[in-house]
PDB file of N, CA and C in Angstrom:
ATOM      1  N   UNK A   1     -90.343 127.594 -40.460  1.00  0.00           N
ATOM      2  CA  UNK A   1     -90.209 128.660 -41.426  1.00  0.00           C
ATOM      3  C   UNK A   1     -88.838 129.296 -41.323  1.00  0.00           C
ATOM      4  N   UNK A   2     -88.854 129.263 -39.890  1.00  0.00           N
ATOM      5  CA  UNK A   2     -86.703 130.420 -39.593  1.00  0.00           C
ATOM      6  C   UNK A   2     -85.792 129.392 -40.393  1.00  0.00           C
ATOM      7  N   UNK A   3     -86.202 128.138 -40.263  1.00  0.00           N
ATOM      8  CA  UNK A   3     -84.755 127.211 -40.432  1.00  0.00           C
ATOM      9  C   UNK A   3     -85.027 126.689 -41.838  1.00  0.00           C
ATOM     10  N   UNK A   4     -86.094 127.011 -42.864  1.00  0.00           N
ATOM     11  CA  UNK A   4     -85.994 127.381 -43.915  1.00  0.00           C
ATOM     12  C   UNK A   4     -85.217 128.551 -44.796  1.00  0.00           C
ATOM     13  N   UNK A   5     -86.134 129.731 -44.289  1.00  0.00           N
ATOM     14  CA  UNK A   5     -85.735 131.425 -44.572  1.00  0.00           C
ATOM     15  C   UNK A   5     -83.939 130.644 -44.133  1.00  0.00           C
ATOM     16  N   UNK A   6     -83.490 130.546 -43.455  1.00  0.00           N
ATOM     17  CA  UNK A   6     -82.112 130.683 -43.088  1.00  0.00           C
ATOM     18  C   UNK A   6     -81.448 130.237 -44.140  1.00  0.00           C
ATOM     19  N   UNK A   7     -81.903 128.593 -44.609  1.00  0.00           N
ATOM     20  CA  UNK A   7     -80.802 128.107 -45.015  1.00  0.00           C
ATOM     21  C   UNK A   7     -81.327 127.964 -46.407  1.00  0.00           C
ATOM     22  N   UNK A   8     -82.214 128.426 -47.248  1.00  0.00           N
ATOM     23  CA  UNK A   8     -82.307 128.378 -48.365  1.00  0.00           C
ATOM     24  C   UNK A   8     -81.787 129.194 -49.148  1.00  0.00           C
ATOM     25  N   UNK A   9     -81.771 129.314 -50.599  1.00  0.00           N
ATOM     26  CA  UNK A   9     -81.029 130.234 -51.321  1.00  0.00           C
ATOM     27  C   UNK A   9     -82.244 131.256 -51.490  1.00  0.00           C
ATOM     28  N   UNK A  10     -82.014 132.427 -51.099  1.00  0.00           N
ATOM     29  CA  UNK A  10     -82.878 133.382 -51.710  1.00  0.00           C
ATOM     30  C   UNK A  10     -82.966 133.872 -53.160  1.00  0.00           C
ATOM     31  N   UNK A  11     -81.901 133.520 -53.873  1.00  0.00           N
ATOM     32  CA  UNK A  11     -82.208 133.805 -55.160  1.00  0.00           C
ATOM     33  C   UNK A  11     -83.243 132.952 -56.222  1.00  0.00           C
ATOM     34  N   UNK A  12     -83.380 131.876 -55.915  1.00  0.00           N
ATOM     35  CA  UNK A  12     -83.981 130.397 -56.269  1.00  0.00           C
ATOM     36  C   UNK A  12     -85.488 130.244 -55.281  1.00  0.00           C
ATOM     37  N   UNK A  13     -85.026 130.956 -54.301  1.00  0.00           N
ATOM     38  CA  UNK A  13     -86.644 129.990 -53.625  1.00  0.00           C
ATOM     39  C   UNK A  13     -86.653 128.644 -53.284  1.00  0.00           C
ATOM     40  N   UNK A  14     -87.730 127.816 -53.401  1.00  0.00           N
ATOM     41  CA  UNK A  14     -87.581 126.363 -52.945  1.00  0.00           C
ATOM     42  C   UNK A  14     -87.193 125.661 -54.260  1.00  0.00           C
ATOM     43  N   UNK A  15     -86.404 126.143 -55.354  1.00  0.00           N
ATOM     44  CA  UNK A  15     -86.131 125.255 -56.628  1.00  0.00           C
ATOM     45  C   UNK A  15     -85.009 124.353 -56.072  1.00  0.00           C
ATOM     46  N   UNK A  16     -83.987 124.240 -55.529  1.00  0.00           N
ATOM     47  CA  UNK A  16     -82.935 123.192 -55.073  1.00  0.00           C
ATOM     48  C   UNK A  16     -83.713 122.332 -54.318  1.00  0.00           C
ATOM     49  N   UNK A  17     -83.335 121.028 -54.199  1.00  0.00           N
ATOM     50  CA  UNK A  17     -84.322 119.226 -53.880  1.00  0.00           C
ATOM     51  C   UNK A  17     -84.045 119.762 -52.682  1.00  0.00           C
ATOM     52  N   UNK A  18     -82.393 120.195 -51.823  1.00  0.00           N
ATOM     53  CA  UNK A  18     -83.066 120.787 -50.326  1.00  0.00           C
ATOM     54  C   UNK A  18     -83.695 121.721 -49.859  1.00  0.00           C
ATOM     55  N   UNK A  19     -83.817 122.723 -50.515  1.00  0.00           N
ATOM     56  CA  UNK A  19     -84.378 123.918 -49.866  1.00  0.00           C
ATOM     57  C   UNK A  19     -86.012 123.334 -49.981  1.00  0.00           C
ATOM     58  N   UNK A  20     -86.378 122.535 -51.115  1.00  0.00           N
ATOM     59  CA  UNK A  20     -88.164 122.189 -51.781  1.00  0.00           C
ATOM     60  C   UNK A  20     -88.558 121.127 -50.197  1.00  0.00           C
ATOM     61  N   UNK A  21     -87.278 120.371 -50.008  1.00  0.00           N
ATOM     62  CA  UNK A  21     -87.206 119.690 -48.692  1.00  0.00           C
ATOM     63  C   UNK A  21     -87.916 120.290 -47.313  1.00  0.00           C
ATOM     64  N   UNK A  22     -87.320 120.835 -47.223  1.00  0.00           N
ATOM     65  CA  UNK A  22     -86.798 122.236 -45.877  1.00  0.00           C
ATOM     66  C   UNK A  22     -88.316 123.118 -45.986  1.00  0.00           C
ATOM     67  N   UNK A  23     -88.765 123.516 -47.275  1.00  0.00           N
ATOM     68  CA  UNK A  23     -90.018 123.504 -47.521  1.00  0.00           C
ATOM     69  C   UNK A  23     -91.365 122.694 -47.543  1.00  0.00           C
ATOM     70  N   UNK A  24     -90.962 121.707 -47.897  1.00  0.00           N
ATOM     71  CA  UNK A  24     -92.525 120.626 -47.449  1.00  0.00           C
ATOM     72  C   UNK A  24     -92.756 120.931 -45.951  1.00  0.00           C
ATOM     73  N   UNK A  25     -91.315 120.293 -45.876  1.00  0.00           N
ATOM     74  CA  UNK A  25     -91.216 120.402 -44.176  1.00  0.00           C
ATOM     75  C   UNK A  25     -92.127 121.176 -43.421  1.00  0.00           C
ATOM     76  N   UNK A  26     -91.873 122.578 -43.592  1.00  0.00           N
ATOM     77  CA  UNK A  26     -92.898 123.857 -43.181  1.00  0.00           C
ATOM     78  C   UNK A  26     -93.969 123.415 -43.330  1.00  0.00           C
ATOM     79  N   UNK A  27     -94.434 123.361 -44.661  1.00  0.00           N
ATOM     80  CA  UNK A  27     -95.757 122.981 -45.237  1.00  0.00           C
ATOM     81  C   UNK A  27     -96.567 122.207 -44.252  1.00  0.00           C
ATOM     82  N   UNK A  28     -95.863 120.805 -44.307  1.00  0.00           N
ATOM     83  CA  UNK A  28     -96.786 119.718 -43.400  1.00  0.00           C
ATOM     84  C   UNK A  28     -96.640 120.520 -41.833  1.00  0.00           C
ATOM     85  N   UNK A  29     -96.046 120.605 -41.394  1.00  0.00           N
ATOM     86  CA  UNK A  29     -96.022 121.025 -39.828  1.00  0.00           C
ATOM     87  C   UNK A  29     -96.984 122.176 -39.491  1.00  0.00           C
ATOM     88  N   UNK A  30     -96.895 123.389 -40.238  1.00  0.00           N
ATOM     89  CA  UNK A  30     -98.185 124.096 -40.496  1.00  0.00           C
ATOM     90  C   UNK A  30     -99.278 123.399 -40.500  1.00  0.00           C
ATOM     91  N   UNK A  31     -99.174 122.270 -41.019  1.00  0.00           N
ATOM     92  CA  UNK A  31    -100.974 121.513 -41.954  1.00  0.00           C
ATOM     93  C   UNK A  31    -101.257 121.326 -40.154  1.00  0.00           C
ATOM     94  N   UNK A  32     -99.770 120.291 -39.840  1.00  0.00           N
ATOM     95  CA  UNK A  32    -100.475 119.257 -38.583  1.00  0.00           C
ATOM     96  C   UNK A  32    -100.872 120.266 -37.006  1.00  0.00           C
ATOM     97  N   UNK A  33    -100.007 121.491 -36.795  1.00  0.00           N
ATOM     98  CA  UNK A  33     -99.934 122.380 -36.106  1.00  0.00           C
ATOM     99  C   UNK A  33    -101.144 122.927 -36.102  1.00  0.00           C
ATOM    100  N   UNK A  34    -101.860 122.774 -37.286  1.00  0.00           N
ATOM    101  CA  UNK A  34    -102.885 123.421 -38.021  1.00  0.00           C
ATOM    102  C   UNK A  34    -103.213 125.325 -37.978  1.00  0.00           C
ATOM    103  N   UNK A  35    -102.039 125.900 -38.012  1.00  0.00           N
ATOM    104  CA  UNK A  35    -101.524 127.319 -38.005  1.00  0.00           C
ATOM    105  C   UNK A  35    -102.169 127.823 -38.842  1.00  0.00           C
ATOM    106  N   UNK A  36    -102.773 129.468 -38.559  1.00  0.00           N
ATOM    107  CA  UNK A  36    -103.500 129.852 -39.107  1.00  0.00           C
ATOM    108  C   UNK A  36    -102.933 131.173 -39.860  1.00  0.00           C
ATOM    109  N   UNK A  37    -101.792 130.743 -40.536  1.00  0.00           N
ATOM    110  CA  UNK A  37    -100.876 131.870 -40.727  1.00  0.00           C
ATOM    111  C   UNK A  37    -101.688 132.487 -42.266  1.00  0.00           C
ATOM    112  N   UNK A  38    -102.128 133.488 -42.454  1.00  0.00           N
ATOM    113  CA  UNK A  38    -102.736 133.871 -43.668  1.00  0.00           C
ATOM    114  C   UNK A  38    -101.387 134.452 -44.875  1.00  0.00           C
ATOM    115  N   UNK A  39    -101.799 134.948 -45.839  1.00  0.00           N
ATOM    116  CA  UNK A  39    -100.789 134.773 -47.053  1.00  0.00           C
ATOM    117  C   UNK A  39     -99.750 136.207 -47.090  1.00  0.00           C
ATOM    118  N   UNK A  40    -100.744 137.220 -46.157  1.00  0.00           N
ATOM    119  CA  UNK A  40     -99.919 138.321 -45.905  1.00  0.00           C
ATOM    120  C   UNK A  40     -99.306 138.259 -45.065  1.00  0.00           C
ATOM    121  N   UNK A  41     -99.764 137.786 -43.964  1.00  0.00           N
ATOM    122  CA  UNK A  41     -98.639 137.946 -42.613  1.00  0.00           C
ATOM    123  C   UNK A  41     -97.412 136.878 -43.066  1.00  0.00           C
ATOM    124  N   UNK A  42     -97.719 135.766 -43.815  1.00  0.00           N
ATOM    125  CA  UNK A  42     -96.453 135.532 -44.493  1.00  0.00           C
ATOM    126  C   UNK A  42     -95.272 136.371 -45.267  1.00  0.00           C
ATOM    127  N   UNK A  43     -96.083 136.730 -46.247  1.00  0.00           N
ATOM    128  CA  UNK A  43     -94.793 137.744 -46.975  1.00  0.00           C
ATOM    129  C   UNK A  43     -94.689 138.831 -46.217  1.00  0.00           C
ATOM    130  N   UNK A  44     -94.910 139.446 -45.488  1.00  0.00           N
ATOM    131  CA  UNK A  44     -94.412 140.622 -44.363  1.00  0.00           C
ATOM    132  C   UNK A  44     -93.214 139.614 -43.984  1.00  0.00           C
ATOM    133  N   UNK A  45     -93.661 138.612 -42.875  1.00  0.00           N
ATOM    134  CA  UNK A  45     -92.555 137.861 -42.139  1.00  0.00           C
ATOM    135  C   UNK A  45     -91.004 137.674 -43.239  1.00  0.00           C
ATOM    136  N   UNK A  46     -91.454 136.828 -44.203  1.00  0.00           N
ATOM    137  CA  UNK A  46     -90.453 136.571 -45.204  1.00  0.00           C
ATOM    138  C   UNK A  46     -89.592 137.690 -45.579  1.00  0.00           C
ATOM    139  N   UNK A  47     -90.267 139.084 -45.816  1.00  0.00           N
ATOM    140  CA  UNK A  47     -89.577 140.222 -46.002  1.00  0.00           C
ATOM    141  C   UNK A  47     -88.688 141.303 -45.379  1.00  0.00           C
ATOM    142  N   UNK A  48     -89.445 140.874 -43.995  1.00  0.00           N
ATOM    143  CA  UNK A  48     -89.213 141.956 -42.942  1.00  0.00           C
ATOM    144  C   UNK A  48     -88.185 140.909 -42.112  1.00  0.00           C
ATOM    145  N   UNK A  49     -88.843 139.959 -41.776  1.00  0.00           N
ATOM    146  CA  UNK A  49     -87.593 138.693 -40.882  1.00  0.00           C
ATOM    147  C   UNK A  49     -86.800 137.926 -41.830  1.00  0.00           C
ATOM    148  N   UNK A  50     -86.915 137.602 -42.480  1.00  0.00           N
ATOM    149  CA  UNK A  50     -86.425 136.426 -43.589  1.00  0.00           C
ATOM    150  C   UNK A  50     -85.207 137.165 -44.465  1.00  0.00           C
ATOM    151  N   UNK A  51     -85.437 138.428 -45.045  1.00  0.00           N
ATOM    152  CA  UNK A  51     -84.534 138.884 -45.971  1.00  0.00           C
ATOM    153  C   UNK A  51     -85.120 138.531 -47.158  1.00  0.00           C
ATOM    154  N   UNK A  52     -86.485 138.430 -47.690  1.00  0.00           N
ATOM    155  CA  UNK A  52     -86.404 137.894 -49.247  1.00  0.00           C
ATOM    156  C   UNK A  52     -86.848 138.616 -49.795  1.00  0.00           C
ATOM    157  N   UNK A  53     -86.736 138.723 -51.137  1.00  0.00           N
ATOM    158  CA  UNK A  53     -87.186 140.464 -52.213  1.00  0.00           C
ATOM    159  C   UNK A  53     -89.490 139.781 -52.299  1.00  0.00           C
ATOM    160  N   UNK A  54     -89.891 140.623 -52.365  1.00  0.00           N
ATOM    161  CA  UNK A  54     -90.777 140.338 -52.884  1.00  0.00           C
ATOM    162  C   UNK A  54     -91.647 139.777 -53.517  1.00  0.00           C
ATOM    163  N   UNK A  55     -90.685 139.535 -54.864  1.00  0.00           N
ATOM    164  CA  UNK A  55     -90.858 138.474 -55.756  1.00  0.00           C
ATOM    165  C   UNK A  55     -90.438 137.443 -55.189  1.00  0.00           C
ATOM    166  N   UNK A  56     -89.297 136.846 -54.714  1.00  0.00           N
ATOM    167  CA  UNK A  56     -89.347 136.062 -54.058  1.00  0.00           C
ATOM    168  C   UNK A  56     -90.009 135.329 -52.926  1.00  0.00           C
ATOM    169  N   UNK A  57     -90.555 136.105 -51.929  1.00  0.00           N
ATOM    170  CA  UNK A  57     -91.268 135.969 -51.272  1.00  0.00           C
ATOM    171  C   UNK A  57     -92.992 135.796 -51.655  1.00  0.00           C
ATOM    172  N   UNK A  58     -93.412 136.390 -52.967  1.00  0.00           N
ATOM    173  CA  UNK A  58     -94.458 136.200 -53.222  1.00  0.00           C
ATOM    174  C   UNK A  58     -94.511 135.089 -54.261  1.00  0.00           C
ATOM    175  N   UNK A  59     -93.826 134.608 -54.610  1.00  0.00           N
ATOM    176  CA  UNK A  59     -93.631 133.037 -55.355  1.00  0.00           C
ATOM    177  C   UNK A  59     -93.814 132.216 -53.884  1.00  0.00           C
ATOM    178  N   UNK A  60     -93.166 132.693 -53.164  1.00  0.00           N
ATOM    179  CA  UNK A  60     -93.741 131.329 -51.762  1.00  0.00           C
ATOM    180  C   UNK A  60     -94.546 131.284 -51.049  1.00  0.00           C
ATOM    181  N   UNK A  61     -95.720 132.615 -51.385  1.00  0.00           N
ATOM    182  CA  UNK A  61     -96.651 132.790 -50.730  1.00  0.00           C
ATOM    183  C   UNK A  61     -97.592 131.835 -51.594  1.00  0.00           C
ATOM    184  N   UNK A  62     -97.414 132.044 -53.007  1.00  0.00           N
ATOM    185  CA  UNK A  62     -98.388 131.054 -54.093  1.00  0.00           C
ATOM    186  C   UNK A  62     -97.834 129.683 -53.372  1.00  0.00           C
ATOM    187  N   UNK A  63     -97.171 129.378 -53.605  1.00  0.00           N
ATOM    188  CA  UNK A  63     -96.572 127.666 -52.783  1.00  0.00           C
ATOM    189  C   UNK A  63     -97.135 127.648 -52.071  1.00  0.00           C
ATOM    190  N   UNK A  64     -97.205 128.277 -50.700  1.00  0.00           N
ATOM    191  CA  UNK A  64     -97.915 128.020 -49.917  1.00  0.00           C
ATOM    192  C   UNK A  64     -99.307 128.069 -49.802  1.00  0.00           C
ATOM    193  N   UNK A  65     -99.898 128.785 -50.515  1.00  0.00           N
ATOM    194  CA  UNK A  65    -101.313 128.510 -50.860  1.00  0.00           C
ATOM    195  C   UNK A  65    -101.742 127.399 -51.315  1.00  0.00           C
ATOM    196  N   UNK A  66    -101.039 126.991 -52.582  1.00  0.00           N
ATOM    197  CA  UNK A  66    -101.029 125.828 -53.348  1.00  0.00           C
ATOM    198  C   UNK A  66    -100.996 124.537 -52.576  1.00  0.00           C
ATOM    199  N   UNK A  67     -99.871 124.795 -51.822  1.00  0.00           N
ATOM    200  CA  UNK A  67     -99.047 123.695 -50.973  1.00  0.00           C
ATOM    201  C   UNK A  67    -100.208 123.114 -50.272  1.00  0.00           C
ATOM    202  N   UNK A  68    -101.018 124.167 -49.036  1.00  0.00           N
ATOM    203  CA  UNK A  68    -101.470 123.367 -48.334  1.00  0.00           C
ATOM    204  C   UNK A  68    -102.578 122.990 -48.255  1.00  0.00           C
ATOM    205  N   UNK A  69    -103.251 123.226 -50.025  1.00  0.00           N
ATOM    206  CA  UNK A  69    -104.924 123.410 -50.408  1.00  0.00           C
ATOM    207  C   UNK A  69    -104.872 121.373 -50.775  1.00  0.00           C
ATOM    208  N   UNK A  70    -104.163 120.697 -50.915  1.00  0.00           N
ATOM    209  CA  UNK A  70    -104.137 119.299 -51.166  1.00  0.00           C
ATOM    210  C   UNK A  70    -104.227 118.654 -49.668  1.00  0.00           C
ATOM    211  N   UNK A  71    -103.308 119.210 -48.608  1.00  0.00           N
ATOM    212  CA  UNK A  71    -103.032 118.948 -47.742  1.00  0.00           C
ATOM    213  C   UNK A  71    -104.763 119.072 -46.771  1.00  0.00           C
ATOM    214  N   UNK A  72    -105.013 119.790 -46.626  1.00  0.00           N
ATOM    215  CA  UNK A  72    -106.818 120.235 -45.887  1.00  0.00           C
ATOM    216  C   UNK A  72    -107.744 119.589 -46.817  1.00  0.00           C
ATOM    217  N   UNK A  73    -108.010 119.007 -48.283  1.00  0.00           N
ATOM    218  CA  UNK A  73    -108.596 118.075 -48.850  1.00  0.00           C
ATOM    219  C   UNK A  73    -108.289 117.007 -48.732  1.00  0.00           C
ATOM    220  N   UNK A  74    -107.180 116.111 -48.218  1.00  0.00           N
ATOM    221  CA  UNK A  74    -106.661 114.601 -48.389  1.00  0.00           C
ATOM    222  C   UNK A  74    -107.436 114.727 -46.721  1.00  0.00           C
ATOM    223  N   UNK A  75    -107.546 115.919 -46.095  1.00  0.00           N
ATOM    224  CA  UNK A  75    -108.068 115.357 -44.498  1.00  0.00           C
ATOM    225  C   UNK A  75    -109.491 115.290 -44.743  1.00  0.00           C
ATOM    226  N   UNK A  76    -110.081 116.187 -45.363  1.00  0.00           N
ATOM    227  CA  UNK A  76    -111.746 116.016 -45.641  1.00  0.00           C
ATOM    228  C   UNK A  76    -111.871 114.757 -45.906  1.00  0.00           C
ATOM    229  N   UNK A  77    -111.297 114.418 -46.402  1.00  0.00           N
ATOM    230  CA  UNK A  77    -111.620 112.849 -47.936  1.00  0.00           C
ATOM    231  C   UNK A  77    -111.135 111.919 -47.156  1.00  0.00           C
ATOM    232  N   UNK A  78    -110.574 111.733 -45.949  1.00  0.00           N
ATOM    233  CA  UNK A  78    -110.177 110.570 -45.643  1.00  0.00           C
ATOM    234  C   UNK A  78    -111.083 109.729 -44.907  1.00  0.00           C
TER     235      UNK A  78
END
């Protein structure tokens, strides 16, 4: 998540192919880590550690919801 927040553009979010990169990234490692990070203690972190406005940060909280609801069904189903 730091070496995301760091090097992505905060104005954009994960829209650039590296930052969306740098983002899966998180995504899966969370899945496999299997971290139980909930959607608030995310955007606190993002806001309070990260530097990102709100909106920004709450567009990546939906991603991440989104993100890793395929990810915990492809493991049921396999």
């Amino acid at each position: 998540m730091q070496r995301f927040s760091i090097l992505a553009n905060h104005g954009t979010g994960s829209a650039h192919p590296l930052d969306r990169e740098r983002w899966f990234a998180f995504l899966l490692q969370c899945h496999q880590d299997r971290c139980e990070l909930d959607t608030d203690m995310l955007q606190r972190w993002l806001m309070e550690h990260g530097g990102w406005t709100f909106e920004r940060a709450s567009d990546l909280v939906i991603e991440y919801e989104f993100g890793r609801s395929p990810l915990k069904f492809a493991e049921r189903n396999v």
